[in-house]
PDB file of N, CA and C in Angstrom:
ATOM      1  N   UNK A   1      -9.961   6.191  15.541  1.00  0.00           N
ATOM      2  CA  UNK A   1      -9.854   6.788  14.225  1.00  0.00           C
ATOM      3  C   UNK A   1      -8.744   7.819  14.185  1.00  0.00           C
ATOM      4  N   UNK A   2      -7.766   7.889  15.355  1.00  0.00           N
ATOM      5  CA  UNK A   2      -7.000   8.818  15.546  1.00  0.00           C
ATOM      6  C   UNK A   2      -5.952   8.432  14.246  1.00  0.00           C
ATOM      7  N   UNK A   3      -5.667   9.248  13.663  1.00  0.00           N
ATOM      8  CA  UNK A   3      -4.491   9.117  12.810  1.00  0.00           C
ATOM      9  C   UNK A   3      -4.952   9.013  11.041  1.00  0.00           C
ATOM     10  N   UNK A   4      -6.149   8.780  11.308  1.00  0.00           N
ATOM     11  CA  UNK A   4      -6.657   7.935   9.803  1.00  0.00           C
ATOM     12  C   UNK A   4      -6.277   8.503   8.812  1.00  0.00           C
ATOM     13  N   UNK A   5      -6.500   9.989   8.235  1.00  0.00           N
ATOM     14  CA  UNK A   5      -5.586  10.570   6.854  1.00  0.00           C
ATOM     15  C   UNK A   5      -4.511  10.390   6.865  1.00  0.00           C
ATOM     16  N   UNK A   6      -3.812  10.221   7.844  1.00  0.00           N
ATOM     17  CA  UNK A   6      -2.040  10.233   7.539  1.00  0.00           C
ATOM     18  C   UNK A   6      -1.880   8.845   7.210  1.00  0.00           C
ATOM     19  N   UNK A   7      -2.929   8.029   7.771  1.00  0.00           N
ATOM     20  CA  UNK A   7      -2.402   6.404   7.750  1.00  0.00           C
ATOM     21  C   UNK A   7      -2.750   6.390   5.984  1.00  0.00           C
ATOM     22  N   UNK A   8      -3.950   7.028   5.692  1.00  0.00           N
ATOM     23  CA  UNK A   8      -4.513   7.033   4.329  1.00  0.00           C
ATOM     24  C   UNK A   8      -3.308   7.430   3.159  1.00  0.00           C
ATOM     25  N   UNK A   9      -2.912   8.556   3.825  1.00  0.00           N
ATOM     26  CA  UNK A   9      -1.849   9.255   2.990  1.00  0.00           C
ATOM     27  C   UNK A   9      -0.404   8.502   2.501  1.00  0.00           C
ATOM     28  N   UNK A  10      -0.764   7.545   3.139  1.00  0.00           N
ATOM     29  CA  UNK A  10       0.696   6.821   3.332  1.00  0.00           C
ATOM     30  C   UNK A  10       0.438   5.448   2.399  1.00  0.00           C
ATOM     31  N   UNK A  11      -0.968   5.152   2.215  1.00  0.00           N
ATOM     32  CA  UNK A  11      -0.978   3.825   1.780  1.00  0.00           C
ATOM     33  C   UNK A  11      -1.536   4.127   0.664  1.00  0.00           C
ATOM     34  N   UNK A  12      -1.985   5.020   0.151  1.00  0.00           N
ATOM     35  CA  UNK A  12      -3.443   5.329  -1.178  1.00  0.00           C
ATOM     36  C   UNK A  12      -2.668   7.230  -1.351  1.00  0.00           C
ATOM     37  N   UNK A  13      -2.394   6.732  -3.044  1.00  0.00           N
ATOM     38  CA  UNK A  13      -2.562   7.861  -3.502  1.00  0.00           C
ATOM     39  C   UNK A  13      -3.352   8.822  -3.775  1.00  0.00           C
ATOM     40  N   UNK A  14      -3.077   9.892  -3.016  1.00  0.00           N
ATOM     41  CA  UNK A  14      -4.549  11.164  -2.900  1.00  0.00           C
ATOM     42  C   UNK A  14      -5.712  10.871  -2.436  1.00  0.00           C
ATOM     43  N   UNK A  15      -5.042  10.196  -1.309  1.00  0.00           N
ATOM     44  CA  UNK A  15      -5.828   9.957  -0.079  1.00  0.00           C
ATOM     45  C   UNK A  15      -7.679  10.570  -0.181  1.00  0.00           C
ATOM     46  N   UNK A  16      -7.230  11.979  -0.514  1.00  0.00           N
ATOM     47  CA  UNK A  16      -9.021  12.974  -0.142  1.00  0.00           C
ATOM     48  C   UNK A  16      -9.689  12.434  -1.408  1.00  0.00           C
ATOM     49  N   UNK A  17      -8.890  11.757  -2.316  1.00  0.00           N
ATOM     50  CA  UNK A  17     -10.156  11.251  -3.404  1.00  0.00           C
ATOM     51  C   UNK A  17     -11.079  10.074  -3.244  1.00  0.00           C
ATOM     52  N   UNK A  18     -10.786   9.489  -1.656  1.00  0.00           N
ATOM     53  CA  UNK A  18     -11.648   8.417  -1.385  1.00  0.00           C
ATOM     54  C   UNK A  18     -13.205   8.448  -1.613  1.00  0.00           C
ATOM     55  N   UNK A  19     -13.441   7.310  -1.744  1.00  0.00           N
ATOM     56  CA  UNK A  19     -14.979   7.492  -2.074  1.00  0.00           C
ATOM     57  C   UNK A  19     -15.625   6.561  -1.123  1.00  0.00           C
ATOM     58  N   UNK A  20     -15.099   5.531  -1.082  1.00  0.00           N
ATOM     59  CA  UNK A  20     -15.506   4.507  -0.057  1.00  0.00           C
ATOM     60  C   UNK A  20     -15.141   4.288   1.431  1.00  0.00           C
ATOM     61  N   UNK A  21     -15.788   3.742   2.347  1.00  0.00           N
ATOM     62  CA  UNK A  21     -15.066   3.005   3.527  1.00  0.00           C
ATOM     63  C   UNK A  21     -15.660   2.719   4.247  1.00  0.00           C
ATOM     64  N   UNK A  22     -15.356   1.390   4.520  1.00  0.00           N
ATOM     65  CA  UNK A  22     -15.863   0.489   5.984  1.00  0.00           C
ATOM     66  C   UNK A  22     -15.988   0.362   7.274  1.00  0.00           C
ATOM     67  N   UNK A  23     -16.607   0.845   8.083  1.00  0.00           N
ATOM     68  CA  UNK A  23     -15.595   1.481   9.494  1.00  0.00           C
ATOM     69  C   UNK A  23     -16.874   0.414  10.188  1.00  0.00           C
ATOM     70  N   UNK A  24     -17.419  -0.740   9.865  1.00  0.00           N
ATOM     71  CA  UNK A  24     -18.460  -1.143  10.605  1.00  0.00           C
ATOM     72  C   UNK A  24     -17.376  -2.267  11.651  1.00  0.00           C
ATOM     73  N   UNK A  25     -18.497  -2.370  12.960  1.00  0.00           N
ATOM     74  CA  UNK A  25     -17.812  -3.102  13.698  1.00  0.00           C
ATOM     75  C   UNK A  25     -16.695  -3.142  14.482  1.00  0.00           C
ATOM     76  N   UNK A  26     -16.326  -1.557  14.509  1.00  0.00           N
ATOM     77  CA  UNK A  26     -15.579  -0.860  15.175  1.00  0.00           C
ATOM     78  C   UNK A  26     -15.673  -0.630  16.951  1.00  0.00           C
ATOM     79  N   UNK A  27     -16.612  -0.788  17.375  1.00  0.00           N
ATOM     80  CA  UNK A  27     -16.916   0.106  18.893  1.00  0.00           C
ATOM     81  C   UNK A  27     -16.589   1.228  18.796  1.00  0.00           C
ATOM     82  N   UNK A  28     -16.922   1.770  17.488  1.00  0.00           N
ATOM     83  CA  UNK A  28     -17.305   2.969  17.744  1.00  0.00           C
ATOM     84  C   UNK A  28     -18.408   4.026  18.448  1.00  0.00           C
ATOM     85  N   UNK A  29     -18.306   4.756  19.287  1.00  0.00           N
ATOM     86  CA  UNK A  29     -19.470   5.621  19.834  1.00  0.00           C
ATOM     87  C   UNK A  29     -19.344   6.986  19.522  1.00  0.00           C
ATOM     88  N   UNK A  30     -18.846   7.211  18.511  1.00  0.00           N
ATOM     89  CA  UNK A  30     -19.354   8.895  17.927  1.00  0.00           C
ATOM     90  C   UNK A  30     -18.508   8.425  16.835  1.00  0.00           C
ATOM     91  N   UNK A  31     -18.735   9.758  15.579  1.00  0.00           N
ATOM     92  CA  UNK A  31     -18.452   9.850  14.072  1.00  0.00           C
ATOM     93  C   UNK A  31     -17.369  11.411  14.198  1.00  0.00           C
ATOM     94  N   UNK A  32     -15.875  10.615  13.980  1.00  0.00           N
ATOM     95  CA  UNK A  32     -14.468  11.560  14.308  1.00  0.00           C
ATOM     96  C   UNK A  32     -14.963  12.431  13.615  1.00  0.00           C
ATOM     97  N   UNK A  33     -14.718  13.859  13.448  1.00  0.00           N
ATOM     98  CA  UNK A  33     -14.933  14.863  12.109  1.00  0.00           C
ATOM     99  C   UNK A  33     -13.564  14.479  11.018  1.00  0.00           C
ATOM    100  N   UNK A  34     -12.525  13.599  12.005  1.00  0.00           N
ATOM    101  CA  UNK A  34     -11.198  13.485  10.132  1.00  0.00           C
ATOM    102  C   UNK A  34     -11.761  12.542   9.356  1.00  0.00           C
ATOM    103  N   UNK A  35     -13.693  12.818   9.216  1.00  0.00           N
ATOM    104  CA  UNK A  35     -14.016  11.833   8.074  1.00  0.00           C
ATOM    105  C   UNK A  35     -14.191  12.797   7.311  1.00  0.00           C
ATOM    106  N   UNK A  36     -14.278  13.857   7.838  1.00  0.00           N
ATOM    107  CA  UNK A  36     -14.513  14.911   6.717  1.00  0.00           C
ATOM    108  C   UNK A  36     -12.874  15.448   6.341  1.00  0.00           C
ATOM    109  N   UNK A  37     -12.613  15.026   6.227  1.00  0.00           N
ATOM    110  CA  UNK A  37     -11.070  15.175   5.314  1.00  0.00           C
ATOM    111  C   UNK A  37     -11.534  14.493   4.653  1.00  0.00           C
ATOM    112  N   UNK A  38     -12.084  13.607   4.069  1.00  0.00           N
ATOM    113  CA  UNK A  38     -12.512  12.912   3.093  1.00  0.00           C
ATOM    114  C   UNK A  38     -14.049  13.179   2.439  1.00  0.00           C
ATOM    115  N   UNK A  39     -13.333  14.678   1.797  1.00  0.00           N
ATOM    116  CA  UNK A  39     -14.892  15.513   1.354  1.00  0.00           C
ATOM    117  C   UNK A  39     -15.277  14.672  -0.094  1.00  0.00           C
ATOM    118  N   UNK A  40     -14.711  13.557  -0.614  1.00  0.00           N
ATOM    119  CA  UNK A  40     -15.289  13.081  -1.647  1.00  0.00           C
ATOM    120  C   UNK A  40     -16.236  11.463  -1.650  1.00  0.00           C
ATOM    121  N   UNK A  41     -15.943  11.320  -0.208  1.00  0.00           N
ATOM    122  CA  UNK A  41     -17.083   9.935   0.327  1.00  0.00           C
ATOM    123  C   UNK A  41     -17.875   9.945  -0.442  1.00  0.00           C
ATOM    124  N   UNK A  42     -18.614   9.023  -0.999  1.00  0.00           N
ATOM    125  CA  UNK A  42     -19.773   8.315  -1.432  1.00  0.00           C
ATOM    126  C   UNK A  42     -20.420   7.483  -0.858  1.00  0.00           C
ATOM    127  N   UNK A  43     -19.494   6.726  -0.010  1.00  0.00           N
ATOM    128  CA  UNK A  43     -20.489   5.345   0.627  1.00  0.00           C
ATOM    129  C   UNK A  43     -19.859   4.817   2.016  1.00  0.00           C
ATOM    130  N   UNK A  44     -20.278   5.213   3.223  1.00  0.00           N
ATOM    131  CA  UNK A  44     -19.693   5.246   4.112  1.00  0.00           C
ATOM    132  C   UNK A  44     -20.570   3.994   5.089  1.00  0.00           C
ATOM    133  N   UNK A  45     -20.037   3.096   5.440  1.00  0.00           N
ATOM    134  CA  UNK A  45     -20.897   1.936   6.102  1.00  0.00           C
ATOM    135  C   UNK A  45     -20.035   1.980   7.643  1.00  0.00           C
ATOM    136  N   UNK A  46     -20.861   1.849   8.501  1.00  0.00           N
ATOM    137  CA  UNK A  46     -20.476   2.278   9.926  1.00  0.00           C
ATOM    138  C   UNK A  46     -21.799   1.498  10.888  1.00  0.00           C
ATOM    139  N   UNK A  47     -21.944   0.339  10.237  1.00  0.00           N
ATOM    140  CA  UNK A  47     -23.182  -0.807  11.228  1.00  0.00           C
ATOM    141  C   UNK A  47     -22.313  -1.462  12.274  1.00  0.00           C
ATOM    142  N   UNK A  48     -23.178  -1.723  12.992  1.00  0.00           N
ATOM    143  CA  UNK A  48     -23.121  -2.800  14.487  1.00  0.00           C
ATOM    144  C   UNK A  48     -21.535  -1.959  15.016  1.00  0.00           C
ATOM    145  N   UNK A  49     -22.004  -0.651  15.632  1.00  0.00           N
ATOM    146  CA  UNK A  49     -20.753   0.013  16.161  1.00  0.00           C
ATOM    147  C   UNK A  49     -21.795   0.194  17.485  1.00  0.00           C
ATOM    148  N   UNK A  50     -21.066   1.063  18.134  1.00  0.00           N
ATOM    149  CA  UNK A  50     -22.149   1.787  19.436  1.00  0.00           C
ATOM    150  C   UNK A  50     -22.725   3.305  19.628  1.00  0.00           C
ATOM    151  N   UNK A  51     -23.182   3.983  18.048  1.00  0.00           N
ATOM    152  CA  UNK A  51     -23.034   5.318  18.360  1.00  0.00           C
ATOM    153  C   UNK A  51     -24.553   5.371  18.542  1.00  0.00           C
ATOM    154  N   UNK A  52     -24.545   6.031  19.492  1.00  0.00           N
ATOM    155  CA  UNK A  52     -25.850   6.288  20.375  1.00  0.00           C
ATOM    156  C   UNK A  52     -26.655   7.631  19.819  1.00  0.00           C
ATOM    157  N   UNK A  53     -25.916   8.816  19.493  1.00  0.00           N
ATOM    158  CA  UNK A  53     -26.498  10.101  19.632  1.00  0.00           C
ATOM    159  C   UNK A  53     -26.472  10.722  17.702  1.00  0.00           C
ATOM    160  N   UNK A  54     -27.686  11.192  17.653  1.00  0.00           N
ATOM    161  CA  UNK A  54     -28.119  11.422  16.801  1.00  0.00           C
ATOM    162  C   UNK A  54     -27.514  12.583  16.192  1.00  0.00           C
ATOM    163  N   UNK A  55     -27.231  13.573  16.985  1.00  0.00           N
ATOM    164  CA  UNK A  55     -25.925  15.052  16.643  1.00  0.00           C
ATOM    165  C   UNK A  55     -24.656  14.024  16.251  1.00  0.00           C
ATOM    166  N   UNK A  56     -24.221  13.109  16.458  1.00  0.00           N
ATOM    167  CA  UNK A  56     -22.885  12.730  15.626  1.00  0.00           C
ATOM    168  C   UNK A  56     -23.288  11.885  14.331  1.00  0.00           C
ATOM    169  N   UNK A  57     -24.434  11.737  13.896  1.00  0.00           N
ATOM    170  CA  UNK A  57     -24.606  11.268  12.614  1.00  0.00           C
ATOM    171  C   UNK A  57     -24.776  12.554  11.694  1.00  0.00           C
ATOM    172  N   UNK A  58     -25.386  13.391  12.680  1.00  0.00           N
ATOM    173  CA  UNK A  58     -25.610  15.055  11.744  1.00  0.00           C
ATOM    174  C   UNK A  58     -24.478  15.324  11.445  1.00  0.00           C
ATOM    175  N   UNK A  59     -23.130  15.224  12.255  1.00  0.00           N
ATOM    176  CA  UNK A  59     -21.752  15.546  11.446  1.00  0.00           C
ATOM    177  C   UNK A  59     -21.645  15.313   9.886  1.00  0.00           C
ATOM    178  N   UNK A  60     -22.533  14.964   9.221  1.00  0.00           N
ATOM    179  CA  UNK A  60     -21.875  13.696   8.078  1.00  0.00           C
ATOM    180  C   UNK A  60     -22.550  14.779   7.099  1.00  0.00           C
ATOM    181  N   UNK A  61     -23.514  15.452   7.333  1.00  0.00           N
ATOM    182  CA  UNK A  61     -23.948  16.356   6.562  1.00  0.00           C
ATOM    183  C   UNK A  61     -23.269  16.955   5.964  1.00  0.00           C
ATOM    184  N   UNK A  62     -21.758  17.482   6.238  1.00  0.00           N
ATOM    185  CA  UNK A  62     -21.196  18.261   5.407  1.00  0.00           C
ATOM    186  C   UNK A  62     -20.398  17.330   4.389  1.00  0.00           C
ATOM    187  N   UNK A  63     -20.651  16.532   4.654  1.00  0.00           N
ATOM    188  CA  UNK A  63     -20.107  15.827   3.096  1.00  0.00           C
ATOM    189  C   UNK A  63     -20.673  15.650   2.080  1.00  0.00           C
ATOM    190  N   UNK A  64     -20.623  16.475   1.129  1.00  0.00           N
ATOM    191  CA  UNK A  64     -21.478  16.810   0.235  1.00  0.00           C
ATOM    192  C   UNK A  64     -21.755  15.558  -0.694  1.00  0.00           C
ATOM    193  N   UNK A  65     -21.216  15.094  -1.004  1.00  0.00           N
ATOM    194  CA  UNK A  65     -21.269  13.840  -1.945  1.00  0.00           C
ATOM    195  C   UNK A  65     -21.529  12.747  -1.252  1.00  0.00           C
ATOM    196  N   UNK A  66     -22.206  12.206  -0.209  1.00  0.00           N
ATOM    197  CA  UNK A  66     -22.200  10.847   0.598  1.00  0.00           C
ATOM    198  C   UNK A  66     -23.471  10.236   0.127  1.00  0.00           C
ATOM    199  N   UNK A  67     -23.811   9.902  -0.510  1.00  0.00           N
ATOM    200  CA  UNK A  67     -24.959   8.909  -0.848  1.00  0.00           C
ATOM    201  C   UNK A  67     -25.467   8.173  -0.118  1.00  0.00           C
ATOM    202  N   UNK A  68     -24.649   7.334   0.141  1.00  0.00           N
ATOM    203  CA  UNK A  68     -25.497   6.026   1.178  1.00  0.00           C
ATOM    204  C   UNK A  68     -24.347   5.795   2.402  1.00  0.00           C
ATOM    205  N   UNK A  69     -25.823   5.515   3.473  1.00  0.00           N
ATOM    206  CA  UNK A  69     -24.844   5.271   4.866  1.00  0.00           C
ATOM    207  C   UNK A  69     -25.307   4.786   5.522  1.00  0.00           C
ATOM    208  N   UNK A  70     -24.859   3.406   5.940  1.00  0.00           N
ATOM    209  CA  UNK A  70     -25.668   2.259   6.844  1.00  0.00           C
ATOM    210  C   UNK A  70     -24.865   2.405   7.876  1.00  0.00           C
ATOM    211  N   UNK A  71     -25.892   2.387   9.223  1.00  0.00           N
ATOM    212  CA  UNK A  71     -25.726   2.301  10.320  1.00  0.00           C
ATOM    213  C   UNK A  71     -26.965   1.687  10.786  1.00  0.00           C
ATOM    214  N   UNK A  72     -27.494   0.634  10.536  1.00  0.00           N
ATOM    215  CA  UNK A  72     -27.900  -0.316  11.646  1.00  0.00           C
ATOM    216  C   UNK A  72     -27.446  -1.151  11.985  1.00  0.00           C
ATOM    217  N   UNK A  73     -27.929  -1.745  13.734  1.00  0.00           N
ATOM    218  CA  UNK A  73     -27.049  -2.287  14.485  1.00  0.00           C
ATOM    219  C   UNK A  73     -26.813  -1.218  15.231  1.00  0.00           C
ATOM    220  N   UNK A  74     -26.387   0.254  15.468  1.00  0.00           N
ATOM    221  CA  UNK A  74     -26.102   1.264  16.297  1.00  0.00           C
ATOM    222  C   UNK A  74     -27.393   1.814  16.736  1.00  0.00           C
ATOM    223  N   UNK A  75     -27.796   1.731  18.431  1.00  0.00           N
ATOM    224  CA  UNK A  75     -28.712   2.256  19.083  1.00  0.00           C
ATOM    225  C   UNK A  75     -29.549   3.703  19.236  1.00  0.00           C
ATOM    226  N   UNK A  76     -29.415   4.039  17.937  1.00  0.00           N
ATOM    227  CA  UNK A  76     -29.118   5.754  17.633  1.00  0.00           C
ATOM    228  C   UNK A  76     -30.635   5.920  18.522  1.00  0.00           C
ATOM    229  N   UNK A  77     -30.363   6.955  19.428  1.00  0.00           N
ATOM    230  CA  UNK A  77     -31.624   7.822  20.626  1.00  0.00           C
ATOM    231  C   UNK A  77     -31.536   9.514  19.417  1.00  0.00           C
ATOM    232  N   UNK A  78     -32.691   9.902  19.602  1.00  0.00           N
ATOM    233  CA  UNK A  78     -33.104  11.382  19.253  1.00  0.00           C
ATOM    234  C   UNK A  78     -32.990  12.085  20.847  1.00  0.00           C
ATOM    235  N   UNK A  79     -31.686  13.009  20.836  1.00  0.00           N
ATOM    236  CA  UNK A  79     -31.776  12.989  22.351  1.00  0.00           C
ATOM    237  C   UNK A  79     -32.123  14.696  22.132  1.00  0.00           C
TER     238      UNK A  79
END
């Protein structure tokens, strides 16, 4: 996810007004914080990745506006 606002910035005008995005199926194993550059999310889908730990889904909390967020398929432990 290294790079993602600038890649955003470059392809989508006013990038931070995103609302959506797909990040499922990634191998991902933790949730970057440059999702929170994107303080206007609404609907963030992030299934069948590998994030294990329950403190990197709590990251997401500060996005005030996120409605819905699927992540199953990811082995999430209460550690």
């Amino acid at each position: 996810m290294e790079g993602l606002p600038e890649i955003m910035e470059d392809v989508m005008w006013n990038s931070t007004k995103l609302i959506w995005i797909d990040l499922s199926y990634n191998e991902l194993v933790n949730i970057d914080s440059c999702l929170l550059e994107f303080p206007n999310l609404k609907c963030l889908y992030m299934h069948k990745n590998y994030i294990r730990n329950l403190d990197e889904v709590k990251k997401l909390q500060r996005l005030p506006d996120l409605q819905s967020l699927t992540l199953y398929g990811n082995d999430i432990e209460q550690i």
